[in-house]
Protein backbone atom coordinates (compact mmCIF):
# COMPACT_ATOMS: atom_id res chain seq x y z
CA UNK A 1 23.73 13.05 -20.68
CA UNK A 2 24.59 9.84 -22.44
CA UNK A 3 23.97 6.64 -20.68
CA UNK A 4 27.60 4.79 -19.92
CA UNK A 5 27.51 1.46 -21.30
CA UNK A 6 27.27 -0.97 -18.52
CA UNK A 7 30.71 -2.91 -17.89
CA UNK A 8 30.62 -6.35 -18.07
CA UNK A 9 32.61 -9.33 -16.26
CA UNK A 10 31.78 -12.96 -17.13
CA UNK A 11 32.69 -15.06 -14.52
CA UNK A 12 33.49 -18.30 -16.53
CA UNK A 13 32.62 -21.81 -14.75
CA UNK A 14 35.08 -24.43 -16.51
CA UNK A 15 34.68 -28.23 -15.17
CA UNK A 16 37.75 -30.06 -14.26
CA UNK A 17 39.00 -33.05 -16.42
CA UNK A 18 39.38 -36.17 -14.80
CA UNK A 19 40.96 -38.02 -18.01
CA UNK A 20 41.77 -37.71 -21.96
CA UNK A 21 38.87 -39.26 -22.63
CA UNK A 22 35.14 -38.45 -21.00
CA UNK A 23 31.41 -39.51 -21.82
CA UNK A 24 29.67 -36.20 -22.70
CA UNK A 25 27.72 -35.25 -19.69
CA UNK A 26 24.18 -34.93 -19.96
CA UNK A 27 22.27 -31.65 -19.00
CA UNK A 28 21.13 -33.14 -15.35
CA UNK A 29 24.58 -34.07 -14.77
CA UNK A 30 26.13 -30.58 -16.15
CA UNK A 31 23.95 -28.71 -14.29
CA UNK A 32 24.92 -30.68 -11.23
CA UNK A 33 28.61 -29.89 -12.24
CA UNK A 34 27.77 -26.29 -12.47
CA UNK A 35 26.18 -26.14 -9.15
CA UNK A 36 29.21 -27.97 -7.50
CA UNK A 37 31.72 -25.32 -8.93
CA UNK A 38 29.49 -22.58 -7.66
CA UNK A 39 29.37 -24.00 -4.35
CA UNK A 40 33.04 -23.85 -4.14
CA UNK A 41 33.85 -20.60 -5.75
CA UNK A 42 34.11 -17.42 -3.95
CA UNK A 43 30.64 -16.07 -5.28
CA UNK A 44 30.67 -12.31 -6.16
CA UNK A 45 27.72 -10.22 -4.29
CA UNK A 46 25.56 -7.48 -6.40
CA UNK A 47 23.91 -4.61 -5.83
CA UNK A 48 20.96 -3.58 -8.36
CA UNK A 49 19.05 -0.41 -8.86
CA UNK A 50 15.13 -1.95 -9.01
CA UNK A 51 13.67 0.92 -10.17
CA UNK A 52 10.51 1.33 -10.30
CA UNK A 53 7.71 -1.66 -11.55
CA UNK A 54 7.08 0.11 -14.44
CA UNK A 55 10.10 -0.97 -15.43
CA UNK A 56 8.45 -3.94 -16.56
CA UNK A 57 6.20 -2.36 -19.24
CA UNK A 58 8.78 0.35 -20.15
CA UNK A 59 11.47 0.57 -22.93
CA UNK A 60 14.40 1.38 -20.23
CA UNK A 61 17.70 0.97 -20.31
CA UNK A 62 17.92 -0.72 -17.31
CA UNK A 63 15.58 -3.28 -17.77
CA UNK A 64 17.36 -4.79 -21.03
CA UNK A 65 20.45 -4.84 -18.47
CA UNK A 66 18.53 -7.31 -16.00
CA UNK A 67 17.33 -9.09 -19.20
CA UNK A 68 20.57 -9.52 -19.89
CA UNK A 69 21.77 -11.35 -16.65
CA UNK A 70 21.95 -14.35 -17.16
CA UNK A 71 23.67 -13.75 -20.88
CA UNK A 72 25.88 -11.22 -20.25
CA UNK A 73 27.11 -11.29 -16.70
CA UNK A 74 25.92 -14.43 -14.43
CA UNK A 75 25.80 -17.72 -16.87
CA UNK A 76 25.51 -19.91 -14.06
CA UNK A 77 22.41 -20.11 -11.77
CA UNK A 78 22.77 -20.42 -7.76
CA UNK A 79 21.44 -22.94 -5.75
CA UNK A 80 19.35 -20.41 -3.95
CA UNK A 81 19.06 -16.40 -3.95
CA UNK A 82 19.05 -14.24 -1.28
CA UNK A 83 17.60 -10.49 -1.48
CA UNK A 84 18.27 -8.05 0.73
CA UNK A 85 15.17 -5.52 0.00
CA UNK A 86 14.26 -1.68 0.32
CA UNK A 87 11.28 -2.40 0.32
CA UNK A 88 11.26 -4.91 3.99
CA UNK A 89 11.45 -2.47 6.94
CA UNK A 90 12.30 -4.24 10.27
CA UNK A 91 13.40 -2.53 13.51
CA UNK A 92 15.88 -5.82 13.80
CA UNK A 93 16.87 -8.28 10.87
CA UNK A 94 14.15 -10.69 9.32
CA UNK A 95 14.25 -13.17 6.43
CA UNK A 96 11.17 -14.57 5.15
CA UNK A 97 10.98 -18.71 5.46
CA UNK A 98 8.91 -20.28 3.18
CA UNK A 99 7.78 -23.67 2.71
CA UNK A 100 6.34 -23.68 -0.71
CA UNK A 101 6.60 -21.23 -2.99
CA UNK A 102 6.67 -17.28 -2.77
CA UNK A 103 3.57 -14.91 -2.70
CA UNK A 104 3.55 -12.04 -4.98
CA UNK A 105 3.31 -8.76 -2.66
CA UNK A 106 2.02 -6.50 -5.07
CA UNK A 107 3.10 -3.00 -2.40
CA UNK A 108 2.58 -0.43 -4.61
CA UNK A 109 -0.39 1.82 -5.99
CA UNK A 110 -1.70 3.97 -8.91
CA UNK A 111 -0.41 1.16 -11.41
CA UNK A 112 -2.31 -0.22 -14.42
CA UNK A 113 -4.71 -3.09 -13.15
CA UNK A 114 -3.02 -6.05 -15.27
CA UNK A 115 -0.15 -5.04 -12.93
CA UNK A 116 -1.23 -6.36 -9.89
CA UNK A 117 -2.15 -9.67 -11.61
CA UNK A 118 1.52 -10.50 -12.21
CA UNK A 119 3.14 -13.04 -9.98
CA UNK A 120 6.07 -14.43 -9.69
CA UNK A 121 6.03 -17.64 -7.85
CA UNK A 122 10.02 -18.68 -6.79
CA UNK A 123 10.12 -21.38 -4.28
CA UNK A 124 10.88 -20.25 -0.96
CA UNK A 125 14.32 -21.43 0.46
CA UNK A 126 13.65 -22.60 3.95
CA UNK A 127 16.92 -23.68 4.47
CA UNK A 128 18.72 -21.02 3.61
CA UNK A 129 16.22 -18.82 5.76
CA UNK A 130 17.16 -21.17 8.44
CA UNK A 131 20.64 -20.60 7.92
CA UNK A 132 21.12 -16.81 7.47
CA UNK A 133 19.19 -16.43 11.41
CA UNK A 134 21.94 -18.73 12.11
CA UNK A 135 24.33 -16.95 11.20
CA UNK A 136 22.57 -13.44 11.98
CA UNK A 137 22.31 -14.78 15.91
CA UNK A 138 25.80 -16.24 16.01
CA UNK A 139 27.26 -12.67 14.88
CA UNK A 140 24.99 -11.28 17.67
CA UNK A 141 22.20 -9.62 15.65
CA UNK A 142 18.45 -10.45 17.12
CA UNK A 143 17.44 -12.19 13.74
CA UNK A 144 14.11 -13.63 13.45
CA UNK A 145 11.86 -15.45 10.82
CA UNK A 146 8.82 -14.48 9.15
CA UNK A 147 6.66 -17.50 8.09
CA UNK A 148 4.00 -15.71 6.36
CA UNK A 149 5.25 -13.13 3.99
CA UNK A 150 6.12 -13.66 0.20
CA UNK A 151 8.07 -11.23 -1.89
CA UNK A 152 7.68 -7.60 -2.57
CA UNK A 153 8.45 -5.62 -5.64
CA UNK A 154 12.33 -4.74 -4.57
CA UNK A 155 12.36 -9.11 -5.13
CA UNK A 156 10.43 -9.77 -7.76
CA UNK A 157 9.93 -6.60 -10.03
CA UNK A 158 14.29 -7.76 -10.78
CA UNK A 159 14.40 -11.07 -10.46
CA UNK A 160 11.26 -11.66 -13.17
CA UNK A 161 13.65 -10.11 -15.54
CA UNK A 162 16.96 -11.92 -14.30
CA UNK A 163 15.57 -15.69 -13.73
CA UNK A 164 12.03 -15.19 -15.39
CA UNK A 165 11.38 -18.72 -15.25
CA UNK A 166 11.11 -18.32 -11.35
CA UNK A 167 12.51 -22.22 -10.66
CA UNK A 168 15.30 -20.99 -8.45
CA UNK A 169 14.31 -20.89 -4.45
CA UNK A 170 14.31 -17.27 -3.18
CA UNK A 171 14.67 -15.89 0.18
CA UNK A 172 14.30 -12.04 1.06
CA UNK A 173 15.76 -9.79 4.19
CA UNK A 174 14.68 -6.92 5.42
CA UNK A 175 16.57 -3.45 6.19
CA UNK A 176 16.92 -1.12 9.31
CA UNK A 177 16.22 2.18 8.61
CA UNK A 178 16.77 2.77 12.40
CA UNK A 179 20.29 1.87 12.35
CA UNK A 180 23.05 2.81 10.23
CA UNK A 181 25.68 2.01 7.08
CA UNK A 182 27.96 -0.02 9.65
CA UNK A 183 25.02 -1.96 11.00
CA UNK A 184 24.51 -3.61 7.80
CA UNK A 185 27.50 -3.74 6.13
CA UNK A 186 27.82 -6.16 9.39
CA UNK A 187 24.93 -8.52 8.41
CA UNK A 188 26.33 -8.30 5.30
CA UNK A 189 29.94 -10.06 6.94
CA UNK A 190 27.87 -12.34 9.15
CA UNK A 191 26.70 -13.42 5.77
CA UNK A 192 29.75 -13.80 3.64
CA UNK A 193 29.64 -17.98 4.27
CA UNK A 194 26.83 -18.37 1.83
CA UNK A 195 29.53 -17.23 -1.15
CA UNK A 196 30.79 -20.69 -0.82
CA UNK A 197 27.47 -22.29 -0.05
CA UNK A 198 26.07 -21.97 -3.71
CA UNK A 199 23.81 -18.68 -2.62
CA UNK A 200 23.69 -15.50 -4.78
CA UNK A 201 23.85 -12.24 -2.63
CA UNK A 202 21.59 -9.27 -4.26
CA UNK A 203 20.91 -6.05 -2.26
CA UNK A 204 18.09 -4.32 -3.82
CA UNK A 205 17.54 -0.91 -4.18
CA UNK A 206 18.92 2.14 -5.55
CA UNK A 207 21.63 4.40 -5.69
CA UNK A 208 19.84 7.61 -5.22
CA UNK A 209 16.25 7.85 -4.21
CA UNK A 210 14.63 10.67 -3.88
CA UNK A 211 10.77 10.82 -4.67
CA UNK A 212 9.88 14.24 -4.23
CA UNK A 213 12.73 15.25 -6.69
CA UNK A 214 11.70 12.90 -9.66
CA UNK A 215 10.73 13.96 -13.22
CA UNK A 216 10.43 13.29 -16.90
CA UNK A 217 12.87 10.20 -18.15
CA UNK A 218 14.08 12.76 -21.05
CA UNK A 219 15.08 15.72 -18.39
CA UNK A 220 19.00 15.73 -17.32
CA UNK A 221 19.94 14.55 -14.19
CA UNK A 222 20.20 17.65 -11.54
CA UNK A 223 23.62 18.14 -9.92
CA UNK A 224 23.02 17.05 -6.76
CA UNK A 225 22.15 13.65 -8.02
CA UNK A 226 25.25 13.85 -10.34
CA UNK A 227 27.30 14.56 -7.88
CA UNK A 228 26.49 12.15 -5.57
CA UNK A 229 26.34 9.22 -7.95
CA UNK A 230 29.72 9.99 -9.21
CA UNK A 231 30.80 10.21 -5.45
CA UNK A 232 29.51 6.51 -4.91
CA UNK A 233 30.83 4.64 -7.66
CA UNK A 234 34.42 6.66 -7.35
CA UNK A 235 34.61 5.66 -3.82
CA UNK A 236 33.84 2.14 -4.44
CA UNK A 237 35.84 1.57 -7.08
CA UNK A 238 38.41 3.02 -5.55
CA UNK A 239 37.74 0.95 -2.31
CA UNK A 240 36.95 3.40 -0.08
CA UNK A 241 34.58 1.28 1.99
CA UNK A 242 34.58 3.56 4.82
CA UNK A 243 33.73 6.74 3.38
CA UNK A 244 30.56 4.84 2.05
CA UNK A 245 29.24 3.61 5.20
CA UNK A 246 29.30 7.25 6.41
CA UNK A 247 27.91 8.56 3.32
CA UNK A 248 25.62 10.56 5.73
CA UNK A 249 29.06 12.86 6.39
CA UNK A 250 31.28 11.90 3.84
CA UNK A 251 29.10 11.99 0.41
CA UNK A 252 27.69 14.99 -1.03
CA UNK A 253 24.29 15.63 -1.09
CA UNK A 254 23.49 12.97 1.02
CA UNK A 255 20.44 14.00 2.38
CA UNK A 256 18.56 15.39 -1.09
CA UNK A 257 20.10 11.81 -2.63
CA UNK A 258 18.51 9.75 0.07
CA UNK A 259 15.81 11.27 2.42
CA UNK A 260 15.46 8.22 3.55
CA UNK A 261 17.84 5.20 3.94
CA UNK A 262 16.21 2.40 2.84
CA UNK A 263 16.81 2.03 -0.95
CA UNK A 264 21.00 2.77 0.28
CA UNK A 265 20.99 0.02 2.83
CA UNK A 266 21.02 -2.98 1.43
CA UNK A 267 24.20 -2.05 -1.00
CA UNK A 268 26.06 -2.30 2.43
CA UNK A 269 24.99 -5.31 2.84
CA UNK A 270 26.07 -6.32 -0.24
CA UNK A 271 29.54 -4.88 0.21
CA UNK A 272 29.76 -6.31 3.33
CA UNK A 273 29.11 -9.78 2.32
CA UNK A 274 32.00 -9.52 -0.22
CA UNK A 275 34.69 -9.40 2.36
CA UNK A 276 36.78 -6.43 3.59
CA UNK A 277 38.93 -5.92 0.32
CA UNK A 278 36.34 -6.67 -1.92
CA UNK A 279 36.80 -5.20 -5.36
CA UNK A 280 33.76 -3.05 -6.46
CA UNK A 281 32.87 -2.69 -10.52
CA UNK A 282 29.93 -0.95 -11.82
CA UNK A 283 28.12 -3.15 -14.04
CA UNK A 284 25.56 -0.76 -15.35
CA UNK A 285 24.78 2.60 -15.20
CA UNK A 286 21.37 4.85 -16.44
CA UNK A 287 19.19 7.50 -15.32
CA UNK A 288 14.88 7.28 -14.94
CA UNK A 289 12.51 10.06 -13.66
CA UNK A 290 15.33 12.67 -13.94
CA UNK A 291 16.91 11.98 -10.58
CA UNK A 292 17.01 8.15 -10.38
CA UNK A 293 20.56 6.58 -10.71
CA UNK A 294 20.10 3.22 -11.72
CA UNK A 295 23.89 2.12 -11.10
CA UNK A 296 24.31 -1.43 -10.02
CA UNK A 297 27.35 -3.12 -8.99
CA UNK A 298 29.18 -6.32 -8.70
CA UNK A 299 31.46 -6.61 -5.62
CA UNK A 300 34.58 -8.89 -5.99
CA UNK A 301 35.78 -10.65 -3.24
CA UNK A 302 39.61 -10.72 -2.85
């Protein structure tokens, strides 16, 4: 199967004139410019395929798309970022708050040793942690903080390739794999203020997920995972937001594409965040261990 070529929107951030005539800004006070226009814009929310952290010290394709991030798709950098993990299980929703910066939660095993030596030290974003309880509780979800724990490899493993020099402050929230598609697609629209507060939205995990059904990188996708990849991205792009909340009933293969629901969740956060007629467009699009779709997505907000 030949790997799509990932599409690609630039979102460009131009700075308003105030005159003719202008003293060239320096690179403190552009960057302050740039933050201000990103504050005010109606931010886009993403979903990304992690994959797995070998991705790191593999030649994949969709590694060289994070790489890429910051050239090819988001120029501008937030004020803060704000993951939504597969790789947090809560029974209610949780966001890390962090005075300092971030621990590296190395949470996986069989890996080569320098592996577990990597770290990725973001500053934690207290505030924002602060803020999305806020606005968690005010929407009526029990939202609570954890003070302790750093970020795990659905966080970090992506964001060392999209913001490697790990200077911008990072918070992370966890999933429910108790409770369904419509449960978070709701955080995600408790959550939608932080577009226009400077924060950039990623849910983190991937859009099929099935561990017991992996193989060789070079083997062809099976059908089912075909099938139900194609399913996704047709019914987002076509905005068929309810269909994917019930992809339990309404996608097929649901079950052999996601045992579990974790690595789906946080996408509805994502869309969710974006606002009811959100546009969707698949940014990027590979397979890895035979079955793994790495599609990620951008989601437009009307």
């Amino acid at each position: 199967m030949k790997t799509r070529r990932p599409i690609v929107r630039q979102r460009r951030f131009a700075l308003i004139k105030r005159g003719s005539r202008r003293t060239p800004l320096s690179s403190k006070q552009q960057a302050s410019r740039q933050e201000e226009t990103l504050c005010l814009s109606q931010m886009d929310t993403f979903f990304i395929s992690h994959g797995s952290p070998r991705l790191l010290i593999k030649e994949m394709a969709i590694k060289y798309f994070l790489k890429s991030w910051k050239a090819d798709h988001f120029p501008a950098n937030p004020k803060a970022i704000l993951v939504i993990s597969a790789h947090w299980e809560t029974p209610e929703p949780v966001v890390n708050h962090i005075n300092g910066p971030n621990s590296t939660i190395h949470d996986f095993t069989n890996f080569p040793k320098h592996m577990y030596e990597i770290q990725y030290p973001a500053p934690g974003a207290p505030d924002l942690a602060a803020r999305v309880k806020q606005l968690l509780q005010n929407a009526g979800f029990e939202a609570e903080e954890d003070r302790t724990r750093g970020l795990d490899h659905g966080a970090w493993v992506p964001l060392l390739l999209m913001y490697p020099e790990a200077d911008i402050p990072v918070c992370q929230l966890s999933v429910q794999p108790n409770k369904d598609g419509t449960h978070h697609y709701n955080v995600g629209k408790a959550l939608a203020p932080l577009r226009k507060e400077g924060v950039l939205i990623i849910g983190s995990g991937s859009a099929t997920h099935n561990l017991g059904m992996e193989g060789p990188d070079e083997a062809p996708p099976p059908s089912w995972a075909i099938d139900f990849d194609n399913w996704l991205t047709e019914s987002l792009l076509h905005g068929r937001h309810e269909d994917v909340k019930q992809y339990e009933e309404k996608a097929p293969n649901a079950m052999l594409a996601h045992p579990e629901a974790e690595h789906f969740l946080p996408l509805h956060v994502a869309l969710g965040a974006a606002g009811e007629d959100a546009k969707a467009e698949l940014m990027h699009h590979s397979w890895g261990c035979c079955s793994i779709s790495y599609s990620s997505y951008r989601f437009i907000p009307a």
